[in-house]
C-alpha atoms as a PDB file:
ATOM      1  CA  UNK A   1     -62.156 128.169  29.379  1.00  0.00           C
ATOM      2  CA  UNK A   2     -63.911 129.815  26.452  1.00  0.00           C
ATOM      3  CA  UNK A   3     -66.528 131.557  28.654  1.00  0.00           C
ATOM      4  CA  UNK A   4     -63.770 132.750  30.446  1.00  0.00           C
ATOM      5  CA  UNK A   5     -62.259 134.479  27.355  1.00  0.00           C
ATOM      6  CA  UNK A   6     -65.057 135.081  25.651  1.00  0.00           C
ATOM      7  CA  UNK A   7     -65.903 137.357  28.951  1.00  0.00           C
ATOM      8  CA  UNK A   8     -62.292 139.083  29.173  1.00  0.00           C
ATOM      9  CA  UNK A   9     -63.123 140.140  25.146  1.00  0.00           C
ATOM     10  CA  UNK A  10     -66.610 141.789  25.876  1.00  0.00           C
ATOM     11  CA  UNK A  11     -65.254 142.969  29.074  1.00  0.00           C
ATOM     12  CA  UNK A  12     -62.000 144.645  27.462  1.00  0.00           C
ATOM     13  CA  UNK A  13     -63.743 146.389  24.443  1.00  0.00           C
ATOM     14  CA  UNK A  14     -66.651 147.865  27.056  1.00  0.00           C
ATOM     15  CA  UNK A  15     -63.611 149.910  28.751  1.00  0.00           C
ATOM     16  CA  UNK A  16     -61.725 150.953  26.303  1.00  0.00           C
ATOM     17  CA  UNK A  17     -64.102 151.776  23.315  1.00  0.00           C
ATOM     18  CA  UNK A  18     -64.743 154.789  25.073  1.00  0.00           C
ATOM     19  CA  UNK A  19     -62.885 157.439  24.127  1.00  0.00           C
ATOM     20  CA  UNK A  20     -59.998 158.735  26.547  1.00  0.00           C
ATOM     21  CA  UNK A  21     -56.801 160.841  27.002  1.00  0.00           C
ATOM     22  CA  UNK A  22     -54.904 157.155  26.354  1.00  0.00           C
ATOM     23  CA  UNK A  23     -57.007 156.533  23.289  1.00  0.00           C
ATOM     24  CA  UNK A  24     -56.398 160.266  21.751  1.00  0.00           C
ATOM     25  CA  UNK A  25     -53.255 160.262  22.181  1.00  0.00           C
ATOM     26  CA  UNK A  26     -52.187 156.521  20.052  1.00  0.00           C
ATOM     27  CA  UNK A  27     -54.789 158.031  17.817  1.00  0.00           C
ATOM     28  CA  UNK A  28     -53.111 161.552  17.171  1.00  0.00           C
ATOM     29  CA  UNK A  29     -49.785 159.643  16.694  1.00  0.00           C
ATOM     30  CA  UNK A  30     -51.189 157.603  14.337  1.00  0.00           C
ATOM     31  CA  UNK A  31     -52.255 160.605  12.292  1.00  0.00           C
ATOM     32  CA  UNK A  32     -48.912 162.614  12.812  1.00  0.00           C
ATOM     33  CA  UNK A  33     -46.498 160.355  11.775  1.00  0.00           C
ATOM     34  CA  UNK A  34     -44.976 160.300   9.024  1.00  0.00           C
ATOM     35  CA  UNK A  35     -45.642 156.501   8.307  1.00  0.00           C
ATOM     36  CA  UNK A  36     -47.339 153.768  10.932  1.00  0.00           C
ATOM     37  CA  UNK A  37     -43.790 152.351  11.879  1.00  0.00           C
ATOM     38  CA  UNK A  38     -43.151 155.425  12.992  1.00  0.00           C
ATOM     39  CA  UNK A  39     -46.260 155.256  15.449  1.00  0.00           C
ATOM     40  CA  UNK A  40     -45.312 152.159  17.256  1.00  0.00           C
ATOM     41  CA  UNK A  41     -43.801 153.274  20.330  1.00  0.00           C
ATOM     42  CA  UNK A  42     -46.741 154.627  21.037  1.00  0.00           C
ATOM     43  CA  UNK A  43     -48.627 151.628  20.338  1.00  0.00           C
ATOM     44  CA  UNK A  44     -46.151 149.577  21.992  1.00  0.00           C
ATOM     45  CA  UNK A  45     -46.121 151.436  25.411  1.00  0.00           C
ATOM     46  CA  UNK A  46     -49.586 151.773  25.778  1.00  0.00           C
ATOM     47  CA  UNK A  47     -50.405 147.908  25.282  1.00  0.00           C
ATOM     48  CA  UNK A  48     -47.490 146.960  27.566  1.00  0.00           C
ATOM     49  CA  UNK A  49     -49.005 149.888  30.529  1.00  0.00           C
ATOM     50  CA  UNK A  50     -52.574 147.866  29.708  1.00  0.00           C
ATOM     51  CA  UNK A  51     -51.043 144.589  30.572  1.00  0.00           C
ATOM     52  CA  UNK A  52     -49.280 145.526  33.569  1.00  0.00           C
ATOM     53  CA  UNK A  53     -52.772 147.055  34.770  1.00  0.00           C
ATOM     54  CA  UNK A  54     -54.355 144.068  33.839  1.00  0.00           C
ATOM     55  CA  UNK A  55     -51.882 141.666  35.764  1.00  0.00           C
ATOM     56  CA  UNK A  56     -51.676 143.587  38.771  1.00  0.00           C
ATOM     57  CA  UNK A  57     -55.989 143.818  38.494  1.00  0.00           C
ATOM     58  CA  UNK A  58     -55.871 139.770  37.964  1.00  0.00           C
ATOM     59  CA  UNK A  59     -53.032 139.723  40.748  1.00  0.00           C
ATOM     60  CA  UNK A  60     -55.746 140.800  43.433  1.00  0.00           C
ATOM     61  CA  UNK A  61     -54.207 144.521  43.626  1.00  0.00           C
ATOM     62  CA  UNK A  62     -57.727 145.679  43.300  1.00  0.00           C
ATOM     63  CA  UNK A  63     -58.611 144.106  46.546  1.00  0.00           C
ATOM     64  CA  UNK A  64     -55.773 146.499  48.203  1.00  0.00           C
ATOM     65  CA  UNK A  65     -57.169 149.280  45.993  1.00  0.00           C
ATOM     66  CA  UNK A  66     -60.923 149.493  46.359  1.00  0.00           C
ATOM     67  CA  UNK A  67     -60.280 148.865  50.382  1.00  0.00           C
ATOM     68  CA  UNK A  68     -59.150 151.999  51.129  1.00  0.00           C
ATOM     69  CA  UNK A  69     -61.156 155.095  50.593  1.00  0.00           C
ATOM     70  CA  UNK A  70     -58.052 157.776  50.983  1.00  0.00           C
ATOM     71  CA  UNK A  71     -56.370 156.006  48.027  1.00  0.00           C
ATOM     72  CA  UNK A  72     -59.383 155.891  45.869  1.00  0.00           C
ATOM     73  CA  UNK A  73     -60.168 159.410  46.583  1.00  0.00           C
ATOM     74  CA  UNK A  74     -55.908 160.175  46.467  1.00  0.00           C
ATOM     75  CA  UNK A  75     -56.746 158.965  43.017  1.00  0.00           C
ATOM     76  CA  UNK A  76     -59.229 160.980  41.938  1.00  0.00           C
ATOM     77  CA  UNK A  77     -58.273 164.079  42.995  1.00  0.00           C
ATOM     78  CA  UNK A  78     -54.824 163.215  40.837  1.00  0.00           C
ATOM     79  CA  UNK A  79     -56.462 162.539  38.052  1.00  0.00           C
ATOM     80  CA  UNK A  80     -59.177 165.160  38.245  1.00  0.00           C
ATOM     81  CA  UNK A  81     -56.673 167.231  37.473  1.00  0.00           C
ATOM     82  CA  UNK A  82     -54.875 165.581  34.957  1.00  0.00           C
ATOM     83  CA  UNK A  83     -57.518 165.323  33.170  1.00  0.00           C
ATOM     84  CA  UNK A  84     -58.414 169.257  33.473  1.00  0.00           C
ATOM     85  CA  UNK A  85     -54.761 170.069  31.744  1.00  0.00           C
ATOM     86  CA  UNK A  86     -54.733 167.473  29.550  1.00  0.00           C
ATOM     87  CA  UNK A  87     -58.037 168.960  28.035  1.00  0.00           C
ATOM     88  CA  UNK A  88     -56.789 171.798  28.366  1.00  0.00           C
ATOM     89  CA  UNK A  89     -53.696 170.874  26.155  1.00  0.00           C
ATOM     90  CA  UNK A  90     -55.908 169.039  23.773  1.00  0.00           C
ATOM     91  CA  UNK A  91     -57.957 171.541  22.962  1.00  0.00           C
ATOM     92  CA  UNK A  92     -55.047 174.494  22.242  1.00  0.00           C
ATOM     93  CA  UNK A  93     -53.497 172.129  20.640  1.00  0.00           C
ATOM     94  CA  UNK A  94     -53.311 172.913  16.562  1.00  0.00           C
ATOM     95  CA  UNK A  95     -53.041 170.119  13.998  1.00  0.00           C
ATOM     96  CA  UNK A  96     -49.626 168.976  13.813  1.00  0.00           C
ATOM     97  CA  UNK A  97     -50.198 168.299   9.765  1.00  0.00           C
ATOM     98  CA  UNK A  98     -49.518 171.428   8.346  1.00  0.00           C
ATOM     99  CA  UNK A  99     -48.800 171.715   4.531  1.00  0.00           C
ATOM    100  CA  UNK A 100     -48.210 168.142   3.843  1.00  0.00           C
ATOM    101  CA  UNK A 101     -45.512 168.289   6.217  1.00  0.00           C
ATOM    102  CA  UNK A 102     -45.299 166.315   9.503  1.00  0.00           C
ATOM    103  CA  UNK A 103     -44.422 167.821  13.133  1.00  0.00           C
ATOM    104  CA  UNK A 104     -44.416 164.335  14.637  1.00  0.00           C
ATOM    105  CA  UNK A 105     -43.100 163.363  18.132  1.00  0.00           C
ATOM    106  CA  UNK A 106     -39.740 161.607  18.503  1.00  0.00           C
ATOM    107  CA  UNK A 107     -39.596 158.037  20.035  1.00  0.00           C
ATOM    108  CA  UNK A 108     -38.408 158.618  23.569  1.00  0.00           C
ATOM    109  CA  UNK A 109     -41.857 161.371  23.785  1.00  0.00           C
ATOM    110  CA  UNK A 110     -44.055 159.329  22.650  1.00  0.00           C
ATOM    111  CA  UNK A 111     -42.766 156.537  24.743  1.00  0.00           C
ATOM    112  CA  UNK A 112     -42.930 159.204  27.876  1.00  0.00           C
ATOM    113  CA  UNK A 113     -46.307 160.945  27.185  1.00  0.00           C
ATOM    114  CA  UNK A 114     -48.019 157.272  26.288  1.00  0.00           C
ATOM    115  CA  UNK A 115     -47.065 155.869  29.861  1.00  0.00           C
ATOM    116  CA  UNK A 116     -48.212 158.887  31.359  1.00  0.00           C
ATOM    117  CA  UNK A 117     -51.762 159.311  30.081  1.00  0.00           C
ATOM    118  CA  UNK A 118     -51.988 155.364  30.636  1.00  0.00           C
ATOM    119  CA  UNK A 119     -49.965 155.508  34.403  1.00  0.00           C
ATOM    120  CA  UNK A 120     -51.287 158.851  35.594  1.00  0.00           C
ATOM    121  CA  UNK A 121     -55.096 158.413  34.747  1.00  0.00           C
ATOM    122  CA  UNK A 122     -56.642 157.013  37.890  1.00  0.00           C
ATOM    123  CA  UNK A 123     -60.298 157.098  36.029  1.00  0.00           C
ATOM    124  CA  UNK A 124     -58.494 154.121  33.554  1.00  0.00           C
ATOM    125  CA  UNK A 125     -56.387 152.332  36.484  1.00  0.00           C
ATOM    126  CA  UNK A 126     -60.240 151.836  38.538  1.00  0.00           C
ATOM    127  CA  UNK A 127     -61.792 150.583  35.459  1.00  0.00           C
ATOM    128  CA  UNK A 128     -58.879 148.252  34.991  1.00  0.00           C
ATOM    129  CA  UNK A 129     -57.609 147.423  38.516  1.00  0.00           C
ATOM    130  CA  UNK A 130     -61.950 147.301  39.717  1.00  0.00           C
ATOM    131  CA  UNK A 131     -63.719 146.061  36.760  1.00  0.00           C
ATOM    132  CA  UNK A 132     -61.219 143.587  35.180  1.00  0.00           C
ATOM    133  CA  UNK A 133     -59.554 142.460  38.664  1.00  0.00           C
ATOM    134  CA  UNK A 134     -63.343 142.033  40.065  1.00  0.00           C
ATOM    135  CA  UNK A 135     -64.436 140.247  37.610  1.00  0.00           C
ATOM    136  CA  UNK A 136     -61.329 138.029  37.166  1.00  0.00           C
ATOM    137  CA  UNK A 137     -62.463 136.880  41.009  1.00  0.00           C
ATOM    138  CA  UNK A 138     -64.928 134.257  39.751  1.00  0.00           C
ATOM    139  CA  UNK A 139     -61.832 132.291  37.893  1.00  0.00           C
ATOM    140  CA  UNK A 140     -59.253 130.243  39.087  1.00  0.00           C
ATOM    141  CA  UNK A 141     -56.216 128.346  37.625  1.00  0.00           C
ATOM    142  CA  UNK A 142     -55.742 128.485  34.103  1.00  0.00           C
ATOM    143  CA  UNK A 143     -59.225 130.461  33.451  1.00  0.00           C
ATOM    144  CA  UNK A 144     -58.359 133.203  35.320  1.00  0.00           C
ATOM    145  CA  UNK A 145     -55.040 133.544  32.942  1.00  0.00           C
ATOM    146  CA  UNK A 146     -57.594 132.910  30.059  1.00  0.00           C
ATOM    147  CA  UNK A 147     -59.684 135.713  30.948  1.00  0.00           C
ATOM    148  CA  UNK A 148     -56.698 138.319  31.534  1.00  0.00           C
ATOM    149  CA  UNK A 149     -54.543 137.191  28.354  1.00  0.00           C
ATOM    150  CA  UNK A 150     -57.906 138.051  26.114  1.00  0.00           C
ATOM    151  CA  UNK A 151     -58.450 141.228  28.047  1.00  0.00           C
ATOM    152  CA  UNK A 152     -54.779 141.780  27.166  1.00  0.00           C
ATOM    153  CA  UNK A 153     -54.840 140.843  23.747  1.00  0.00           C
ATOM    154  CA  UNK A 154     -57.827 143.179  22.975  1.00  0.00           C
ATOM    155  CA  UNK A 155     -55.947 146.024  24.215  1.00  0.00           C
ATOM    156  CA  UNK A 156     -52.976 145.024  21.634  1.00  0.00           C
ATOM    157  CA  UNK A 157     -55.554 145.217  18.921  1.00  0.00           C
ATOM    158  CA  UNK A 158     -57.029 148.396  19.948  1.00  0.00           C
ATOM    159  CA  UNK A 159     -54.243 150.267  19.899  1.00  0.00           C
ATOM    160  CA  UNK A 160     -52.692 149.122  16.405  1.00  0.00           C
ATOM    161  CA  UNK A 161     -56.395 149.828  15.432  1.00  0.00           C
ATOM    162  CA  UNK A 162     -56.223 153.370  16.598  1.00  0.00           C
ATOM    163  CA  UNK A 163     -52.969 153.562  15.647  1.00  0.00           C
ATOM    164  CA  UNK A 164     -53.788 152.524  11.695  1.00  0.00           C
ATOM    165  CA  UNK A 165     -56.744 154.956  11.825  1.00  0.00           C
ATOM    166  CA  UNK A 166     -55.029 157.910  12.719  1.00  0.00           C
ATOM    167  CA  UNK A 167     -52.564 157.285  10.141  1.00  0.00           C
ATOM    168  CA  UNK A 168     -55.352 156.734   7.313  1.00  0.00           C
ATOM    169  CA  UNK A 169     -56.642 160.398   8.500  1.00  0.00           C
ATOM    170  CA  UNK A 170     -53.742 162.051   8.729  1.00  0.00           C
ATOM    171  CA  UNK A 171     -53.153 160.675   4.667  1.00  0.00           C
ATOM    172  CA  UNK A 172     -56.099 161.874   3.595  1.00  0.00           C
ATOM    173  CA  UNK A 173     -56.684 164.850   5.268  1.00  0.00           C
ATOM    174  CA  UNK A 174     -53.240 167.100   4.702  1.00  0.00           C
ATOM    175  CA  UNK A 175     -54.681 170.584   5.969  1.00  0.00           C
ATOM    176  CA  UNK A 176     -55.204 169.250   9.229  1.00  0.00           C
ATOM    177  CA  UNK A 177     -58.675 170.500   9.285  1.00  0.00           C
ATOM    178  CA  UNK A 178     -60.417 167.053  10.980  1.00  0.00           C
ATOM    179  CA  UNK A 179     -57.392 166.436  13.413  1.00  0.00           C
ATOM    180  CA  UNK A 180     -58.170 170.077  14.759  1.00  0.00           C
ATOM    181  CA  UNK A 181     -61.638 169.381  14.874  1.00  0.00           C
ATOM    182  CA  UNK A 182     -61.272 166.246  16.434  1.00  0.00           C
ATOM    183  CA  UNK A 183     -58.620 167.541  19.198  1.00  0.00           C
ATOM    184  CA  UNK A 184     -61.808 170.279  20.142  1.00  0.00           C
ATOM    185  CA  UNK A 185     -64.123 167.246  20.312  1.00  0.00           C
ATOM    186  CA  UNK A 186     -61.121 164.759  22.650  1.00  0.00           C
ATOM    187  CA  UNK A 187     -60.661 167.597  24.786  1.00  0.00           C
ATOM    188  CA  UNK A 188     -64.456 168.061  25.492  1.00  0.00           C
ATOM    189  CA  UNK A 189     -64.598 164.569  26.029  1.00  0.00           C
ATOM    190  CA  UNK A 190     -61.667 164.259  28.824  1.00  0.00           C
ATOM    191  CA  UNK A 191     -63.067 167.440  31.085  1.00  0.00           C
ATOM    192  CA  UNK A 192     -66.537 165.662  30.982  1.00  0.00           C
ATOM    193  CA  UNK A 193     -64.249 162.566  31.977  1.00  0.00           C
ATOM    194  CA  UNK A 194     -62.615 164.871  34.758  1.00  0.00           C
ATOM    195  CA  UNK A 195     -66.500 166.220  35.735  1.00  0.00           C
ATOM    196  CA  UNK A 196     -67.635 163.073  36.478  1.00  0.00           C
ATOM    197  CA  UNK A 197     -64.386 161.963  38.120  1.00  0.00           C
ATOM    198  CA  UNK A 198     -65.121 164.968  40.316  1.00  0.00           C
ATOM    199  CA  UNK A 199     -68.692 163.761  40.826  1.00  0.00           C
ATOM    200  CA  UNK A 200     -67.073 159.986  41.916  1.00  0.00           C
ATOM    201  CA  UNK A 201     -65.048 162.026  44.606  1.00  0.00           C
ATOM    202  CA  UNK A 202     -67.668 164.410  46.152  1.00  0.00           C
ATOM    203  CA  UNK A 203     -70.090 160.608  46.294  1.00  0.00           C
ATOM    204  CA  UNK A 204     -66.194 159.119  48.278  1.00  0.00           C
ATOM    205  CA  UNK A 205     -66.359 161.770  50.538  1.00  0.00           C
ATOM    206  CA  UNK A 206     -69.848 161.840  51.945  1.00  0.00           C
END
């Protein structure tokens, strides 16, 4: 039982420590709004899109999934370019803390644009639906449930991590000045996510 969690932790913080279009976006919120409470849709519906990932992944959908090479490289080609707007966005994108004011997304946006960068990213349903839902194979019973709750419960913490973070920038820094610089840095981040996406779908197709 605590191998199996112990396994779901180190397995959950090797996919999502690296930064993403999911991870960017909590973070942003974070630093836009005007106080953390305000930030946890955001929070919220990310965690909750993790854990349905994770279920389904524990569930066996990854089976159905990684079968068929169409879907995989259906995918792909989805999020490929996804990912090419979406860096496209991020990097136009000026800092939304402007003046010591805030220009901060209502509830029902966030709560949109969250499931979407964590529904419509095929790169993060593969690492969670493959990885996680291959790995939960070797379980049964109540270790299996072991292993996804702690997969689960990292993803909780990551996010109200992110979350807090942003919102500790976006105190300190009032011109806006890192959140712009940061947004340059995300974007160049999720097109070298989309180039190797492209990469994965060229290799599918051979």
């Amino acid at each position: 039982m605590l191998q199996a969690f112990l396994h779901g932790i180190i397995l959950a913080f090797g996919l999502i420590l690296p930064l993403g279009v999911q991870n960017v976006f909590v973070f942003s919120q974070g630093a836009t709004q005007p106080t953390f409470m305000r930030a946890l849709p955001v929070v919220i519906t990310a965690s909750l899109c993790d854990t349905l990932l994770i279920a389904l992944a524990v569930l066996g959908v990854s089976l159905i999934v990684l079968t068929f090479t169409w879907l995989k490289a259906t995918l792909f080609t989805i999020g490929f370019f996804f990912l090419l707007y979406m860096g496209w966005v991020t990097w136009r994108s000026e800092s939304q803390i402007k003046n010591g004011g805030h220009q901060s997304l209502p509830p029902k946006r966030q709560i949109i644009f969250a499931a979407s960068v964590s529904l419509l990213n095929p790169h993060a349903i593969l690492d969670t639906i493959g990885v996680i839902g291959t790995s939960s194979l070797t379980y049964n019973g109540s270790e299996k449930w072991t292993f996804a709750l702690s997969c689960i419960l990292i993803s909780y913490l990551w996010f109200f991590g992110l979350a807090i973070a942003g919102r500790a920038l976006g105190t300190l820094d009032r011109s806006g000045r890192w959140m712009k610089t940061i947004n340059r840095i995300s974007a160049l981040l999720i097109w070298g996510v989309a180039c190797y996406m492209a990469v994965q779908l060229i290799t599918e197709l051979s």
